[in-house]
Protein backbone atom coordinates (compact mmCIF):
# COMPACT_ATOMS: atom_id res chain seq x y z
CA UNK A 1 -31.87 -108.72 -19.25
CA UNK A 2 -30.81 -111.65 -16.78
CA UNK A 3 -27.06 -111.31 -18.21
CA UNK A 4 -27.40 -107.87 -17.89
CA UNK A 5 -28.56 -108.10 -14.14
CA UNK A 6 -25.95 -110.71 -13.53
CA UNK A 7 -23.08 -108.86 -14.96
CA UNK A 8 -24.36 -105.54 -12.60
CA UNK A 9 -23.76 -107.95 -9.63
CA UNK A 10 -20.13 -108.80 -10.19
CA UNK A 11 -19.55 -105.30 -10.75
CA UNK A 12 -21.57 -104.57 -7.86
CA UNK A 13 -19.16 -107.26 -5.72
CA UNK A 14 -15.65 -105.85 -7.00
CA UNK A 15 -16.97 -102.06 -6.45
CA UNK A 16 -19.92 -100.95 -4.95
CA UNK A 17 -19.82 -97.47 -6.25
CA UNK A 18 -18.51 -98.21 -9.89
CA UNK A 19 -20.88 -96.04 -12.51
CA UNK A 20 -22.85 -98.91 -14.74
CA UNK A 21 -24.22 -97.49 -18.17
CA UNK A 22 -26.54 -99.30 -20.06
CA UNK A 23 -26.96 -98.52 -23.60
CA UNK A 24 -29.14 -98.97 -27.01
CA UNK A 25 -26.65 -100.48 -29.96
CA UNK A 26 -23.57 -99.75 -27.46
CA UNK A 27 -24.11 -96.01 -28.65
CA UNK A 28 -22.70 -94.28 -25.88
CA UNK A 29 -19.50 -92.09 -25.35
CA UNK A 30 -17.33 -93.29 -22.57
CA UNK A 31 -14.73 -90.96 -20.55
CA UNK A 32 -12.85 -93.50 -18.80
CA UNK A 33 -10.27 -90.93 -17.86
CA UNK A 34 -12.27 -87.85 -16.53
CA UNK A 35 -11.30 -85.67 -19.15
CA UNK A 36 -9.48 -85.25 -22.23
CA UNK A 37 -5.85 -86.54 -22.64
CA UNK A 38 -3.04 -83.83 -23.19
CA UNK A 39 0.00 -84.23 -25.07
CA UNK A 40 3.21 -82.34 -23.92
CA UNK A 41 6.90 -82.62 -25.15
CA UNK A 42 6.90 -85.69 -22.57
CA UNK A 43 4.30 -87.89 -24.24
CA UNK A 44 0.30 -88.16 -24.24
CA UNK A 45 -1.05 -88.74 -20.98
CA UNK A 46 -5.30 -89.54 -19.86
CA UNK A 47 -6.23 -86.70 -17.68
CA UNK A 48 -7.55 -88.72 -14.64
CA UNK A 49 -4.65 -91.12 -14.42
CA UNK A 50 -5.01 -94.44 -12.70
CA UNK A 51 -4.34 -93.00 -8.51
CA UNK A 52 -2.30 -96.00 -8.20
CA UNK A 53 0.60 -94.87 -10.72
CA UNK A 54 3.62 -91.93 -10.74
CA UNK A 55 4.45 -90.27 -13.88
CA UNK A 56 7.57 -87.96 -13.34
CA UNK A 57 8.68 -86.21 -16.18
CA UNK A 58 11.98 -84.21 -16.38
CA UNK A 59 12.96 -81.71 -19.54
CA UNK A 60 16.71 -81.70 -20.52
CA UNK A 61 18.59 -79.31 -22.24
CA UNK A 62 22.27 -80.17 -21.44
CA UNK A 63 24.36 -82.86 -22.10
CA UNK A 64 23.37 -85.85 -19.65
CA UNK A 65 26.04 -88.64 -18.13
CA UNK A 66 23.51 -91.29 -18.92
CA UNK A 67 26.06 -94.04 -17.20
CA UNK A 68 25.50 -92.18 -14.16
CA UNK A 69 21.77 -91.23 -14.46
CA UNK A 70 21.39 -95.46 -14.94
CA UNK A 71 23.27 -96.03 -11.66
CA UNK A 72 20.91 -93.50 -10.21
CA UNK A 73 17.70 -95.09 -11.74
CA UNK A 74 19.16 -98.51 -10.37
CA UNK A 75 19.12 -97.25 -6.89
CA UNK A 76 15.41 -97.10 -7.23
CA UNK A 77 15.07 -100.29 -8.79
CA UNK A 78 12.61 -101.89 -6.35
CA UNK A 79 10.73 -98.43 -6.77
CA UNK A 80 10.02 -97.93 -10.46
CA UNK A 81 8.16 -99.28 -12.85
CA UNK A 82 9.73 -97.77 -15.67
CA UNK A 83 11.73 -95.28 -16.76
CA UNK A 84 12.16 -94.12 -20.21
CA UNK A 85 12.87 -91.01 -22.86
CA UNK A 86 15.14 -88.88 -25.02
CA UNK A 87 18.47 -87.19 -23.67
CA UNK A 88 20.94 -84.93 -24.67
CA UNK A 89 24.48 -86.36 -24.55
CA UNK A 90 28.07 -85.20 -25.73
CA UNK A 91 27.79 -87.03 -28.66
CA UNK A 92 24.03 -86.32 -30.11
CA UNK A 93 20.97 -87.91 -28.24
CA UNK A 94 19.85 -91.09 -27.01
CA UNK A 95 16.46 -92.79 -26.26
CA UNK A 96 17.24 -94.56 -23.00
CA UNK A 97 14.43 -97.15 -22.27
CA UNK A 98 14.35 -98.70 -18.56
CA UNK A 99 12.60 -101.68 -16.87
CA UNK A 100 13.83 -103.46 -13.72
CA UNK A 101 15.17 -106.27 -15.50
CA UNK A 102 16.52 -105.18 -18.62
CA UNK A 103 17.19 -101.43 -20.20
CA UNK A 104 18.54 -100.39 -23.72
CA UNK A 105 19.62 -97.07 -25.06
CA UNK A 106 19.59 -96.52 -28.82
CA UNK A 107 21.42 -93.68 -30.37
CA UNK A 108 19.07 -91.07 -32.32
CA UNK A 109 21.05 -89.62 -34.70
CA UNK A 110 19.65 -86.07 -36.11
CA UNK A 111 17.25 -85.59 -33.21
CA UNK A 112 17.62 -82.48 -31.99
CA UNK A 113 15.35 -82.01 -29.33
CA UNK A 114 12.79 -82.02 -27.59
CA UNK A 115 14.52 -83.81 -24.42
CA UNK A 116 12.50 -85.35 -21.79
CA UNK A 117 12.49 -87.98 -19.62
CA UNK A 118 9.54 -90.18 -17.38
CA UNK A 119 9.53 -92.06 -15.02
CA UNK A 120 6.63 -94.27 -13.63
CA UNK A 121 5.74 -96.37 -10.18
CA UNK A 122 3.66 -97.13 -7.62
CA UNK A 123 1.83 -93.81 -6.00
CA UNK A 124 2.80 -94.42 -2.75
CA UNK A 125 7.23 -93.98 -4.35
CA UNK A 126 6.14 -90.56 -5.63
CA UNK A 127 8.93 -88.61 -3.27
CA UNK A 128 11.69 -91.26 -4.51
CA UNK A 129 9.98 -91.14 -8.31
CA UNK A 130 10.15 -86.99 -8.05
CA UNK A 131 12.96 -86.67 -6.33
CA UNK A 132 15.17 -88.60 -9.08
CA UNK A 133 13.06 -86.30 -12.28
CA UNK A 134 14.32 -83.50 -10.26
CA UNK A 135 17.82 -83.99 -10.10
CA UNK A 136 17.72 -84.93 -13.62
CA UNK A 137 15.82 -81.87 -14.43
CA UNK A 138 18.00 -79.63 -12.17
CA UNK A 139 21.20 -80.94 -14.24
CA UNK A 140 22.31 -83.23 -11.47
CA UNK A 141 23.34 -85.83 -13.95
CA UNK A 142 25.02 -82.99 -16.44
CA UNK A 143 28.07 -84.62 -18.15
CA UNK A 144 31.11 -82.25 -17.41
């Protein structure tokens, strides 16, 4: 009971208003997220995502320049966490997989679809983060 009081207080300290349950046996269903996750064509995602976090997603159906969506995604560099997905190119598709220091892009040969893309920052980039899924998804970045 002293442990349990003790780890309450450093709780207590980091967040004052953080919900503390206290079970029998650790029988108890946490919902860390606030609801059920959902799964779309652009991956699984918690419900309540973290506030501090961006996920833009963008659907492709047409042949993508990926050279030039990477210069894009570069721009916004100091912006995004991440960046990553399945496009449509000339030549079949492509999972293109982005970080600020590194990216690779693997042909996927026999994938037909779906096409999507993410791409994932701070909260407070969301009109950078959006704006760049929506040229993508608008066919900014079409090859041709």
């Amino acid at each position: 009971e002293e442990t349990l009081k003790e780890a309450s207080a450093l709780i207590r300290a980091v967040n004052s208003t953080a919900v503390i349950e206290k079970t029998v046996f650790c029988q108890i269903t946490l919902d860390l997220f606030g609801g059920k996750s959902c799964s779309n064509s652009q991956g699984t995602y918690a419900a309540g995502a973290d506030p501090n976090f961006v996920t833009a997603t963008a659907q492709t159906h047409a042949p993508v320049d990926v050279d030039r969506f990477l210069r894009a995604i570069n721009t916004l560099q100091r912006e995004l966490y991440r960046a990553k997905g399945f496009l449509k190119t000339e030549t079949g598709a492509v999972y293109l997989d982005w970080t600020p220091s590194s990216h690779s892009c693997f042909e996927l040969p026999g994938h037909n679809g779906p096409f999507g893309f993410s791409l994932i920052g701070p909260s407070n980039k969301a009109p950078a983060i959006n704006a760049l899924a929506s040229r993508l998804q608008s066919g900014s970045f079409n090859k041709g």
